[in-house]
N, C-alpha and C. Protein backbone atom coordinates (compact mmCIF):
# COMPACT_ATOMS: atom_id res chain seq x y z
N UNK A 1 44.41 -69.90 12.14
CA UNK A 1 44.31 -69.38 10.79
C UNK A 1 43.72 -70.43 9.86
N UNK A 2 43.14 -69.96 8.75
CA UNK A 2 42.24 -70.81 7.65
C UNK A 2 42.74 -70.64 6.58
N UNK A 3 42.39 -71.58 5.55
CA UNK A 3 43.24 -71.20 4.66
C UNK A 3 42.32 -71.60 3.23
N UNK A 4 42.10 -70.65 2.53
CA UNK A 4 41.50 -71.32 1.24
C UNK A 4 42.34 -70.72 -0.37
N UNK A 5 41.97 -72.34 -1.20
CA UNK A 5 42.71 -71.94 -2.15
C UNK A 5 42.04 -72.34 -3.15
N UNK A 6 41.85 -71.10 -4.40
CA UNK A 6 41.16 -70.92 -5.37
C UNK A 6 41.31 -70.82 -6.85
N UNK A 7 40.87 -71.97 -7.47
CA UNK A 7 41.72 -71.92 -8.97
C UNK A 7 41.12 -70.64 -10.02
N UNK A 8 41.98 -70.31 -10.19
CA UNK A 8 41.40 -68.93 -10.94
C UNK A 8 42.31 -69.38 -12.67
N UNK A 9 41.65 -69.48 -13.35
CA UNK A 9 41.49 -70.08 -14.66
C UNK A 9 41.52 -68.91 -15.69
N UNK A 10 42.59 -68.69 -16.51
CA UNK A 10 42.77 -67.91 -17.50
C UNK A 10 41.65 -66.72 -17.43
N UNK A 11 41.83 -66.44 -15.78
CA UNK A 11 41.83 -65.08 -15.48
C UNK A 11 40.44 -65.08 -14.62
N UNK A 12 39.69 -65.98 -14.71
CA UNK A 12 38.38 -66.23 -14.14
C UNK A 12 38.48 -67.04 -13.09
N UNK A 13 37.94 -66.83 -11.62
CA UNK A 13 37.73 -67.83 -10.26
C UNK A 13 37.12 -68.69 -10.92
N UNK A 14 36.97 -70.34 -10.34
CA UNK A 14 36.52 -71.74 -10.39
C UNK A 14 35.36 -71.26 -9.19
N UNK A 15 33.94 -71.50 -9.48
CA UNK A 15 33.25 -72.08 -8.12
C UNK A 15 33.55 -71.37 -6.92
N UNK A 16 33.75 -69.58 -7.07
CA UNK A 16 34.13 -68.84 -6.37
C UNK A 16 32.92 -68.81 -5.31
N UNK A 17 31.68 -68.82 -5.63
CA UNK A 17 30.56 -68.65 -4.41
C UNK A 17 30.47 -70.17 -3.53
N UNK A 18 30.99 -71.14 -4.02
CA UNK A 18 31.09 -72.26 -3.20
C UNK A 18 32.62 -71.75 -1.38
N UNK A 19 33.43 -71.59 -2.70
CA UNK A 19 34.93 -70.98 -1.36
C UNK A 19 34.19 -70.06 -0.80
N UNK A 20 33.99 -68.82 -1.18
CA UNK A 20 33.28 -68.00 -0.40
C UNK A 20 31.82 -68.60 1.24
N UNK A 21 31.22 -69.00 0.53
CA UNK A 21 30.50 -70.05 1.38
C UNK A 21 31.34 -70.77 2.38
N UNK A 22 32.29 -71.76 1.85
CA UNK A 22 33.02 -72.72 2.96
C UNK A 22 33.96 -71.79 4.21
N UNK A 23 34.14 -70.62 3.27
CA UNK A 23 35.13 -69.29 4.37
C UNK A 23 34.07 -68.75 5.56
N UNK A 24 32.27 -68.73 5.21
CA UNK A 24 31.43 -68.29 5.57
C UNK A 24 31.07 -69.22 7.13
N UNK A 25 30.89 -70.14 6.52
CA UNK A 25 30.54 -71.93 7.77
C UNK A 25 32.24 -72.25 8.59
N UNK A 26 33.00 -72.17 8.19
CA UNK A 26 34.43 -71.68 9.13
C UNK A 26 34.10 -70.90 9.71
N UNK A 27 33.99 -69.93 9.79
CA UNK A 27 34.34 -68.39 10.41
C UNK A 27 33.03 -68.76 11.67
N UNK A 28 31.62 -68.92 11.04
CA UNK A 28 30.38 -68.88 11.99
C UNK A 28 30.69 -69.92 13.37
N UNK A 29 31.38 -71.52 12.41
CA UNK A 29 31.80 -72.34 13.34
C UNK A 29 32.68 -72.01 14.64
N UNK A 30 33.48 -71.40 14.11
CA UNK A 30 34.81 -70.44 15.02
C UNK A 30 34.25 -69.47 15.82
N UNK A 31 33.26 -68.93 15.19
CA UNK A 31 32.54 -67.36 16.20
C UNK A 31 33.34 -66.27 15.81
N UNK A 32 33.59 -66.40 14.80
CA UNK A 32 33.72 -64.63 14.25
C UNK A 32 33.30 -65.15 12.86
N UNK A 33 33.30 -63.69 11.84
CA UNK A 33 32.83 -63.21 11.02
C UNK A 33 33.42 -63.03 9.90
N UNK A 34 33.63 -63.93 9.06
CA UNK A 34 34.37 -63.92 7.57
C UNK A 34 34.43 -62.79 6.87
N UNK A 35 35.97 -62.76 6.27
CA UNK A 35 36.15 -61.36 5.51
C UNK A 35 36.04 -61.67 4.42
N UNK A 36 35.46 -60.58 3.06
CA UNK A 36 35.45 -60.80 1.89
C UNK A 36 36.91 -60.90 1.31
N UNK A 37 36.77 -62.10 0.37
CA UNK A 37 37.85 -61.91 -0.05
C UNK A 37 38.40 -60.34 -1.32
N UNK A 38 39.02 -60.47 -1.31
CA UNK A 38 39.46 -59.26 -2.03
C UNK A 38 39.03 -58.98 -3.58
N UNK A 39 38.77 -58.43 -4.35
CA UNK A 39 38.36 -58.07 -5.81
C UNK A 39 39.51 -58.70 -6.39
N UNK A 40 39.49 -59.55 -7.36
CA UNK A 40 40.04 -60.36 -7.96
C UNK A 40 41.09 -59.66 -9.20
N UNK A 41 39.84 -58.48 -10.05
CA UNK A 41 40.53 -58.10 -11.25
C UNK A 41 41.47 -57.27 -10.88
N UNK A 42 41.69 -56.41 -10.07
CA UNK A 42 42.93 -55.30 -9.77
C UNK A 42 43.94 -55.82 -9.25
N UNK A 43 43.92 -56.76 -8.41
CA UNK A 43 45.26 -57.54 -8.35
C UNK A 43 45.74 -59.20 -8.73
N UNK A 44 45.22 -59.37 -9.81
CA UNK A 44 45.90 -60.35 -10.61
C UNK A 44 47.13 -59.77 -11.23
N UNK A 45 47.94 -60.39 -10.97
CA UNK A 45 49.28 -59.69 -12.38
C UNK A 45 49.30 -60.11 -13.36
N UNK A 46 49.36 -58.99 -14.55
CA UNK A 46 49.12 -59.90 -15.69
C UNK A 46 50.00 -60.65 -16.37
N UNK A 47 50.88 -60.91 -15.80
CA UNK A 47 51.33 -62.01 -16.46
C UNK A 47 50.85 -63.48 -15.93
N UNK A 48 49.73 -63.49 -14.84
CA UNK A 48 49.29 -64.52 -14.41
C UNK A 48 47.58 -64.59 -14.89
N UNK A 49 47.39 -64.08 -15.88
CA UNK A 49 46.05 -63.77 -16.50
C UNK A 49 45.92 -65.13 -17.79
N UNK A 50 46.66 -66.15 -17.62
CA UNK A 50 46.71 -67.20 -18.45
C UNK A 50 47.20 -68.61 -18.03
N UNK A 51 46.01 -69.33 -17.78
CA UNK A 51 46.74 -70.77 -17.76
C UNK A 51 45.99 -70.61 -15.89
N UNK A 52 46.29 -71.63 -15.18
CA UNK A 52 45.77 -71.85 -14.06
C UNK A 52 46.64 -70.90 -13.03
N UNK A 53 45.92 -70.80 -12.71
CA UNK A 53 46.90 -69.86 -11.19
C UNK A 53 45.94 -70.26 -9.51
N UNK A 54 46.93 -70.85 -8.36
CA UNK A 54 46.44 -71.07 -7.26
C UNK A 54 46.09 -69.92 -6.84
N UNK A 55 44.55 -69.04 -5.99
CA UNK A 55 44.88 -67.74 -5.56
C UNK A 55 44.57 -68.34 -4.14
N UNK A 56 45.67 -68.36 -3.16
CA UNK A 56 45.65 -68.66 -1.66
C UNK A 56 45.77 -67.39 -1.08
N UNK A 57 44.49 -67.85 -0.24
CA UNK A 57 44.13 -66.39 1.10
C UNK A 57 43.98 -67.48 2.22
N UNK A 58 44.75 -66.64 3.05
CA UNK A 58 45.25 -67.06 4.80
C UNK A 58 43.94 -66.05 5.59
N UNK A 59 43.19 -66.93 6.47
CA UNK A 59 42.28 -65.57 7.16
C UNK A 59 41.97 -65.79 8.52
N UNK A 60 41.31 -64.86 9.40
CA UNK A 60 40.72 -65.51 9.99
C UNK A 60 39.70 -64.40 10.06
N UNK A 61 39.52 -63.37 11.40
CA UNK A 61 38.85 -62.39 11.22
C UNK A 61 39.07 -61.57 9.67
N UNK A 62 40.46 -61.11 9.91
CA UNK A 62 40.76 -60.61 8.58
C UNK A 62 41.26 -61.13 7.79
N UNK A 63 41.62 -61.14 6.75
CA UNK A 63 42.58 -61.60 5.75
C UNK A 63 44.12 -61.68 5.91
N UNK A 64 44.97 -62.27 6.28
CA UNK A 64 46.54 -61.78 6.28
C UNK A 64 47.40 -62.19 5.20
N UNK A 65 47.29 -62.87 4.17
CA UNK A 65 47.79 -63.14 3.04
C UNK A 65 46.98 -63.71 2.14
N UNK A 66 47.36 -62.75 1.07
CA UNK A 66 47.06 -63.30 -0.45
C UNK A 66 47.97 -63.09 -1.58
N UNK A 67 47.99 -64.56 -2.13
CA UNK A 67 48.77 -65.17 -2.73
C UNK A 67 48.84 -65.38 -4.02
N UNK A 68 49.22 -65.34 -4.95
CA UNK A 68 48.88 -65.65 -6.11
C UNK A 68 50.07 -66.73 -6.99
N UNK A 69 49.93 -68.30 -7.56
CA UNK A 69 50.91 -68.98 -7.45
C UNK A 69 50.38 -69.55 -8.76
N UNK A 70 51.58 -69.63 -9.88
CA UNK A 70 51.66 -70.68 -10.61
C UNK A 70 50.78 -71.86 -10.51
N UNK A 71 50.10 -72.39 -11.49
CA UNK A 71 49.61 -73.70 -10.40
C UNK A 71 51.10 -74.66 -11.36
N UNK A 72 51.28 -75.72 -10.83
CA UNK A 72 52.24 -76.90 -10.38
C UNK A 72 51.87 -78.32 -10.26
N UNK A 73 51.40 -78.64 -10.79
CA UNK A 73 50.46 -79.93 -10.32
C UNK A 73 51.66 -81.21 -9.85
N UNK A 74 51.01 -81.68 -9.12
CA UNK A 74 51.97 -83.22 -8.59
C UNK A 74 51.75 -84.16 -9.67
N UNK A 75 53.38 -84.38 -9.52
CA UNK A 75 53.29 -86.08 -10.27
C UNK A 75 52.66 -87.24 -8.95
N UNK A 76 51.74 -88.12 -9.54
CA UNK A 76 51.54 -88.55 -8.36
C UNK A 76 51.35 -90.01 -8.77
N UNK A 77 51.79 -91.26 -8.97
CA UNK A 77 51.60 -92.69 -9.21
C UNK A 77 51.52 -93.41 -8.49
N UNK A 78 51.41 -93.45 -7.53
CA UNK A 78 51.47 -94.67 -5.90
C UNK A 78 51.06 -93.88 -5.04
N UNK A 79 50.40 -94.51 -4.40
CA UNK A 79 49.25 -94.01 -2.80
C UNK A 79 49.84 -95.16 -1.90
N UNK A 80 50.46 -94.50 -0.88
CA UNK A 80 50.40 -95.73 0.48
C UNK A 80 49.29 -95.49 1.02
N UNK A 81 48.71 -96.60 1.59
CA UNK A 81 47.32 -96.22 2.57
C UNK A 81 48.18 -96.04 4.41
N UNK A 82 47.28 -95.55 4.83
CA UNK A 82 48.26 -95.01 6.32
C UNK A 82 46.88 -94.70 6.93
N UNK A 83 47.13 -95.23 8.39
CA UNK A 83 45.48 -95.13 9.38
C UNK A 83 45.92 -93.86 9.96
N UNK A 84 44.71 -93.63 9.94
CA UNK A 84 44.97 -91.60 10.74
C UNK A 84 43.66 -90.97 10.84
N UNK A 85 43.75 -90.09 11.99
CA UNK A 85 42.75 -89.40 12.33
C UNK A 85 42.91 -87.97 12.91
N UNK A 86 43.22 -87.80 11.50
CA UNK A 86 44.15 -85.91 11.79
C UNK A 86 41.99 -85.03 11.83
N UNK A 87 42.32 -84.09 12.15
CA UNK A 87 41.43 -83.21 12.42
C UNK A 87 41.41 -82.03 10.86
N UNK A 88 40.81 -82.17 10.15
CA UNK A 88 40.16 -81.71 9.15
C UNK A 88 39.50 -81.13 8.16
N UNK A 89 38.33 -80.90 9.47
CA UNK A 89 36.93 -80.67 9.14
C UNK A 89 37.06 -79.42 8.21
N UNK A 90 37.82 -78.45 8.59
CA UNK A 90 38.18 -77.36 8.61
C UNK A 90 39.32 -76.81 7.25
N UNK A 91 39.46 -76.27 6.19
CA UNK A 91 41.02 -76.04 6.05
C UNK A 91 41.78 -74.88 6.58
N UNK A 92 42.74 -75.69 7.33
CA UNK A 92 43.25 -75.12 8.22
C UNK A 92 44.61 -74.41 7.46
N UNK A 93 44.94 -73.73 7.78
CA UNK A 93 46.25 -73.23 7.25
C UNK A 93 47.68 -74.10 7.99
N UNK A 94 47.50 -74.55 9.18
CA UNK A 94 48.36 -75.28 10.28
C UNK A 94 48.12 -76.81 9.33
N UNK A 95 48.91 -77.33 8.34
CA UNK A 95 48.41 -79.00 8.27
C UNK A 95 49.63 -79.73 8.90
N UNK A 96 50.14 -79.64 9.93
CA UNK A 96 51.02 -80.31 10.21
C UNK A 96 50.70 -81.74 10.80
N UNK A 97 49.44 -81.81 10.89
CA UNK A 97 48.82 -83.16 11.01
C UNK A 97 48.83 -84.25 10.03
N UNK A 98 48.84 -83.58 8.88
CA UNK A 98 48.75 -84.16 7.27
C UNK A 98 50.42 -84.03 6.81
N UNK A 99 51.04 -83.13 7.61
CA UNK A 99 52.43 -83.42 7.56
C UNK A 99 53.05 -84.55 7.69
N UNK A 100 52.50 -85.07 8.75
CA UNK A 100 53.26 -86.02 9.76
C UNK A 100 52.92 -87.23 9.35
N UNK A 101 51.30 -87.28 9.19
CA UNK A 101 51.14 -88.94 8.20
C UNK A 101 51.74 -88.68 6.94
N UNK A 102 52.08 -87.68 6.24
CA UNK A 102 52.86 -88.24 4.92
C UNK A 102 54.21 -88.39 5.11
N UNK A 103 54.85 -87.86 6.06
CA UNK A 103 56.26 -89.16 6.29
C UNK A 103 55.87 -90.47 6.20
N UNK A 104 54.98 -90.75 6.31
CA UNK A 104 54.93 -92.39 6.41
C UNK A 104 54.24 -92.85 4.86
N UNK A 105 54.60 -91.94 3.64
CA UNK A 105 54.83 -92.77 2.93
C UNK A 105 55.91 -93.31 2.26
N UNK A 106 56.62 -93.47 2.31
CA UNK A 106 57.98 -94.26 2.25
C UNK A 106 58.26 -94.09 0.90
N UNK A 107 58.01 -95.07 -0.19
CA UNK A 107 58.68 -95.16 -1.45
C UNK A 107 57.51 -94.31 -2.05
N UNK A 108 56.19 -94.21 -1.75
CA UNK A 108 55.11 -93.53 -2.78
C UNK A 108 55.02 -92.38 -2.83
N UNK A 109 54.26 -91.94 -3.79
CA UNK A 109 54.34 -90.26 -4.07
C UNK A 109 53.63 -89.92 -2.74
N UNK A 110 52.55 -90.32 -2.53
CA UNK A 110 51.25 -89.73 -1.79
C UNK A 110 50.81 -90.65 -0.86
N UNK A 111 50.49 -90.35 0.35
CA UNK A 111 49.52 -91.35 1.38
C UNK A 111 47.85 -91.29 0.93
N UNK A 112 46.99 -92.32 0.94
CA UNK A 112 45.59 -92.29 1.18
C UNK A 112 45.53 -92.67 2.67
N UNK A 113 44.55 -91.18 2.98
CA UNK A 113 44.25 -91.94 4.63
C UNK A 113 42.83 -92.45 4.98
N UNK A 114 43.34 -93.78 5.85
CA UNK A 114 42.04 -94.66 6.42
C UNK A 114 41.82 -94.62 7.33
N UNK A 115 40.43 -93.97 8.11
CA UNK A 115 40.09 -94.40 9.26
C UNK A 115 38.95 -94.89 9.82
N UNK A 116 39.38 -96.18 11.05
CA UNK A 116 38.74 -97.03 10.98
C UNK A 116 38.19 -97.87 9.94
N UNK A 117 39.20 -98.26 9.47
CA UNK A 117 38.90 -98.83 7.81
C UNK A 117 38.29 -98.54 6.77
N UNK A 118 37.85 -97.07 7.13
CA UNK A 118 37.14 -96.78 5.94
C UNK A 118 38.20 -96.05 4.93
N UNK A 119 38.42 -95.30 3.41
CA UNK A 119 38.84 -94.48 2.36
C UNK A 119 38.47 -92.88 3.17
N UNK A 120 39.20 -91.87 3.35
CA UNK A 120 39.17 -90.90 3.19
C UNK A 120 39.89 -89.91 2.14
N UNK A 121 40.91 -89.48 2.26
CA UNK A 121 41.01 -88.39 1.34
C UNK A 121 42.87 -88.60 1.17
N UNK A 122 43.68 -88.29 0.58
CA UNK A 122 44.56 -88.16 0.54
C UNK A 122 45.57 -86.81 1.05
N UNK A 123 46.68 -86.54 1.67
CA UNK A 123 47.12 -85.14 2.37
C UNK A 123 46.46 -83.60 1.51
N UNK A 124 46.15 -84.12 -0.05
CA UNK A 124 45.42 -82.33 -0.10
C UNK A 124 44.74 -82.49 -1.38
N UNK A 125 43.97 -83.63 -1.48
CA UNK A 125 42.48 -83.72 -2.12
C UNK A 125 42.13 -84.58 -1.67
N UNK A 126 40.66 -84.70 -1.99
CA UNK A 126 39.44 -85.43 -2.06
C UNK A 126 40.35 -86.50 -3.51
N UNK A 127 39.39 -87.70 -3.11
CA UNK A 127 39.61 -88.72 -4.07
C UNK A 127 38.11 -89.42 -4.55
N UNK A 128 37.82 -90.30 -5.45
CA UNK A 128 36.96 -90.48 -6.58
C UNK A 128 37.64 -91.78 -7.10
N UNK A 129 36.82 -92.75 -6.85
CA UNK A 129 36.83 -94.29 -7.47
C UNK A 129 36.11 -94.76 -8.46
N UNK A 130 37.02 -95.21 -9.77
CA UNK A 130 36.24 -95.75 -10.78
C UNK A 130 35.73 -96.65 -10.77
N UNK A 131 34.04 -97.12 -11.05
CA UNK A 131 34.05 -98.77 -11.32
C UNK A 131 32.88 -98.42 -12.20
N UNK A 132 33.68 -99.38 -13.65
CA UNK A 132 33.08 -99.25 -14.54
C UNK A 132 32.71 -97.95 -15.54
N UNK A 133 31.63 -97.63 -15.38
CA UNK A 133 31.37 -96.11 -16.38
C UNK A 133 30.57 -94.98 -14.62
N UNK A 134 30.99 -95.60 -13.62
CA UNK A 134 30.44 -95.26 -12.27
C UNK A 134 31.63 -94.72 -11.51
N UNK A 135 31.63 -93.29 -11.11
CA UNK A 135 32.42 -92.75 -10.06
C UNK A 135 31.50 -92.66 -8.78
N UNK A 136 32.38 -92.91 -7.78
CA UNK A 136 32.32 -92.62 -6.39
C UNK A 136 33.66 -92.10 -5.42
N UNK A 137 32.83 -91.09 -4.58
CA UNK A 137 33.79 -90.67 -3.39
C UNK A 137 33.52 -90.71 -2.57
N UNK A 138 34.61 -91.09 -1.55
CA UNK A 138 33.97 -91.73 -0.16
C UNK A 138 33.09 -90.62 0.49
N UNK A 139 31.79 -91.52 1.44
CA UNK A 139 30.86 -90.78 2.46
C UNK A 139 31.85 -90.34 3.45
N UNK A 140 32.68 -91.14 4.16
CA UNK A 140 33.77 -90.24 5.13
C UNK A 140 35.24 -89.54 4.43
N UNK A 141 35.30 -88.27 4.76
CA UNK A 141 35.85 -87.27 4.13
C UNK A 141 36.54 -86.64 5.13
N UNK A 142 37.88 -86.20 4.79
CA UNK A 142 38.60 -85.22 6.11
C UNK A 142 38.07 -84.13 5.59
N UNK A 143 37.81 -83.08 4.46
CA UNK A 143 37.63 -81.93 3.94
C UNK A 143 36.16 -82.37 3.10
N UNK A 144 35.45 -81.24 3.39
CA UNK A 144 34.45 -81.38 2.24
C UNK A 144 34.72 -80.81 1.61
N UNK A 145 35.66 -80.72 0.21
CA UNK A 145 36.04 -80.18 -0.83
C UNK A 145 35.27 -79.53 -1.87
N UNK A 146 35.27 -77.88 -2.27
CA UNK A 146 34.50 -77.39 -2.99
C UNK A 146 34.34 -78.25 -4.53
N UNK A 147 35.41 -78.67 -5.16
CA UNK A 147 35.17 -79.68 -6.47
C UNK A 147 34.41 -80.92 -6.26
N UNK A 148 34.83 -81.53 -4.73
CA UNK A 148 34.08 -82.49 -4.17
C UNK A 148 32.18 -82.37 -3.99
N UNK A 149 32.08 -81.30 -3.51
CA UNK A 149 30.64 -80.77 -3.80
C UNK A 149 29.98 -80.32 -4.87
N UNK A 150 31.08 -80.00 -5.99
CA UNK A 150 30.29 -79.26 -7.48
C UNK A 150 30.02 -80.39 -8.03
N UNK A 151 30.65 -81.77 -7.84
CA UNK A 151 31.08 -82.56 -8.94
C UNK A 151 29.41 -83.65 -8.57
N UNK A 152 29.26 -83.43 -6.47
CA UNK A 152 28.46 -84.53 -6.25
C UNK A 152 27.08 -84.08 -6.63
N UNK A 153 26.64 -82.44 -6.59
CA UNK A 153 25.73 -81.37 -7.34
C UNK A 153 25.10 -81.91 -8.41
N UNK A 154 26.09 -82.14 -9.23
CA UNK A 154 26.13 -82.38 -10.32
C UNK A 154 25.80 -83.41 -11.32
N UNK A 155 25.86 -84.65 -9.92
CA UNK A 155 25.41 -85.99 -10.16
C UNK A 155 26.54 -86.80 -10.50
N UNK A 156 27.83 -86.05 -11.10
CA UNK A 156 28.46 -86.33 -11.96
C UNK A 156 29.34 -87.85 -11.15
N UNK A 157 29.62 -87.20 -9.59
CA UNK A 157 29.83 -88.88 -8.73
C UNK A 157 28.79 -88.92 -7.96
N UNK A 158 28.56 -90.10 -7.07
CA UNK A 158 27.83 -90.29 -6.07
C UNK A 158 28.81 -90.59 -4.75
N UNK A 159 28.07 -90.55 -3.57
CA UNK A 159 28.87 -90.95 -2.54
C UNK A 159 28.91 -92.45 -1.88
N UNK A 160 29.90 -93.23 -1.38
CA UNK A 160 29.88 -94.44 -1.17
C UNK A 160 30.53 -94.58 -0.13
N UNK A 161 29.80 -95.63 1.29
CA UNK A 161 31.00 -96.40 2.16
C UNK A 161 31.85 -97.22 1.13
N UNK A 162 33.60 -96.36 1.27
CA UNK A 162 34.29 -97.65 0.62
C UNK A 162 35.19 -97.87 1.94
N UNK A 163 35.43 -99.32 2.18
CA UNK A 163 36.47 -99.65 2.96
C UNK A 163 37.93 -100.07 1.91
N UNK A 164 39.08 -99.91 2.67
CA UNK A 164 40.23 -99.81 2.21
C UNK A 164 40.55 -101.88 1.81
N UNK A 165 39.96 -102.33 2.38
CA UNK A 165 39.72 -103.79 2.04
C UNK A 165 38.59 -104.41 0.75
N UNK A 166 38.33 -102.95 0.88
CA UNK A 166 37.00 -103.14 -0.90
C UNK A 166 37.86 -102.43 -2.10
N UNK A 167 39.16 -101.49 -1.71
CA UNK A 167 39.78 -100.95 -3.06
C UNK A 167 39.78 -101.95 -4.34
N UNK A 168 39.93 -102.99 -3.90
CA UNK A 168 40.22 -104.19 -5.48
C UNK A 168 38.70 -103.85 -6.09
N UNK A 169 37.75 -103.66 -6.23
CA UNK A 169 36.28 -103.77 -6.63
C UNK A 169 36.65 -102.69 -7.59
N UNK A 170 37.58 -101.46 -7.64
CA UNK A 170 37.63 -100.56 -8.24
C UNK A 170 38.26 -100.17 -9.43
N UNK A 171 38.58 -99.60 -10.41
CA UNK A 171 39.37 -99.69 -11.42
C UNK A 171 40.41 -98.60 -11.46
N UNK A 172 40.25 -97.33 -10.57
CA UNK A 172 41.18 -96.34 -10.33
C UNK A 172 40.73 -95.34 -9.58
N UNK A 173 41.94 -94.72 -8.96
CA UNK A 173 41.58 -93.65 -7.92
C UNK A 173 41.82 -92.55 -8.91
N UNK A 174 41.07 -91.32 -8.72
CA UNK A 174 41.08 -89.92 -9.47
C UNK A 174 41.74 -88.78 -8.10
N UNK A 175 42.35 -88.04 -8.24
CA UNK A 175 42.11 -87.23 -7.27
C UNK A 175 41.93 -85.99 -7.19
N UNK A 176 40.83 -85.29 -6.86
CA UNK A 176 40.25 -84.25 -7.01
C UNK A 176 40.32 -82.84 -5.66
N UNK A 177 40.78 -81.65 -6.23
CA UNK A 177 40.60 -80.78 -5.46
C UNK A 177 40.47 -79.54 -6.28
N UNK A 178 40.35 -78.07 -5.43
CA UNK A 178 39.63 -76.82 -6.21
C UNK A 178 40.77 -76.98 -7.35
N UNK A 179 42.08 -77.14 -7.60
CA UNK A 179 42.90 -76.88 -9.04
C UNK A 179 42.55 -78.44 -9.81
N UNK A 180 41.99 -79.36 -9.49
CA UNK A 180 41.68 -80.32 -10.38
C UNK A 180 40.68 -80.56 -10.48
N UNK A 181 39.66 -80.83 -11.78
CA UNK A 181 38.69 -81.30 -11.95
C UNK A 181 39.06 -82.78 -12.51
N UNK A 182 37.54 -83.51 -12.92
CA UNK A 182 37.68 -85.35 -12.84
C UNK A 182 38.67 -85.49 -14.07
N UNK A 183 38.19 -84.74 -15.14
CA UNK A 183 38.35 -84.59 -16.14
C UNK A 183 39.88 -84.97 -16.36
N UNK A 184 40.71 -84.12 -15.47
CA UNK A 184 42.59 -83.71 -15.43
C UNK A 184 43.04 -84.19 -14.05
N UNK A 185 42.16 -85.23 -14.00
CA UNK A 185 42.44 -85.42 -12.42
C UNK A 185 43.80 -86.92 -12.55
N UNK A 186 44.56 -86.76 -11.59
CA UNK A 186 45.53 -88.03 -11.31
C UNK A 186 45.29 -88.80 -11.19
N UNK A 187 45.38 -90.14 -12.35
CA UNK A 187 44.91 -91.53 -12.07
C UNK A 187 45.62 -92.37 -11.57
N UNK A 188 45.52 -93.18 -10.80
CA UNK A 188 46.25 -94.19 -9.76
C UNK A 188 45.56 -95.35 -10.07
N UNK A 189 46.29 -96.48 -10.94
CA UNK A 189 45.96 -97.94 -10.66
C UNK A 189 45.28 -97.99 -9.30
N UNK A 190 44.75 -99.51 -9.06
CA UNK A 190 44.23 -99.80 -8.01
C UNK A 190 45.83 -100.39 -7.50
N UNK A 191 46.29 -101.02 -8.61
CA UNK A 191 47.57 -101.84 -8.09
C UNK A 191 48.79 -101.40 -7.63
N UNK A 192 48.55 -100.19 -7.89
CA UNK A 192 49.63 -99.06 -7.14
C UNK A 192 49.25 -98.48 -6.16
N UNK A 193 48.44 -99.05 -5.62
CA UNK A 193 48.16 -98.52 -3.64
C UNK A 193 48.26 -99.50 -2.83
N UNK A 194 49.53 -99.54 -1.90
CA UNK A 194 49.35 -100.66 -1.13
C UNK A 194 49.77 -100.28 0.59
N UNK A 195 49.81 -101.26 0.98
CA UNK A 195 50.22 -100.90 2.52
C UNK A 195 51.55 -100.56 3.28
């Protein structure tokens, strides 16, 4: 099962033909045939017609759940870094891979995972390094994240080898996924990520 999740914004999808697309390159990868997701305006409830709302659809051939959730955002101030090489590529609805390295962050909110010394992504965004008036997100990525792609579109970051031994060069981690843009994104000292 796959799983995508879509910020739908005081009543309007975020970058809906991007998800649609990433549901499209899943499905072809897999060998079957992506389902549309469902018409948006007839089943929103309206009392969720204001303010951010997660809309999560479970699929594979067909659709088997759709969801519609408060969004909730994490408090998030400390990143442990943790080496790992969970499988990714994909969003999977199964993350029990991303489960299992975040036990191992101990006292911090959140793990950043490294592999082979490089910055990848944290258990459920893409991340974005400040230096200076210059954002970057790492070239190796567990998810290619739809905000991750609008934002690099856009010019607005560029992409960079960062190794987890180059974090000091930086001035803060952002972390970005479809319910966060850079803008509202979680800032993390550099000095609050450690091993």
């Amino acid at each position: 099962m796959f799983l995508e999740s879509i910020c739908i914004n005081d009543g309007r999808p975020e970058n809906l033909v991007a998800h649609i697309e990433r549901m499209r390159i899943t499905a072809a990868h897999h060998g079957f045939t992506a389902p549309q997701p469902p018409l948006l305006t007839p089943l929103l409830p309206n009392h969720l017609t204001q303010g951010k709302v997660k809309w999560r659809i479970i699929y594979r051939e067909e659709i088997q759940t759709v969801e519609y959730l408060p969004y909730q955002p994490k408090t998030v101030q400390s990143l442990r870094l943790v080496e790992g090489d969970p499988d990714y590529a994909f969003k999977y609805a199964d993350r029990s891979a991303l489960e299992e390295l975040l036990m191992q962050k101990g006292g911090c909110d959140e793990i950043l995972i490294v592999r082979q010394g490089l910055i990848t992504d944290t258990s459920y965004s893409n991340v974005v390094l400040q230096q200076g008036e210059h954002f970057y997100t790492p070239n190796r990525f567990l998810l290619n994240g739809t905000r991750r792609q609008q934002l690099l579109r856009s010019g607005r970051i560029k992409e960079r080898e960062i190794r987890a031994t180059d974090l000091h060069k930086y001035d803060r981690l952002l972390m970005i996924n479809a319910m966060v843009d850079i803008n509202n994104a979680p800032c993390i000292p550099i000095s609050s990520i450690c091993w």
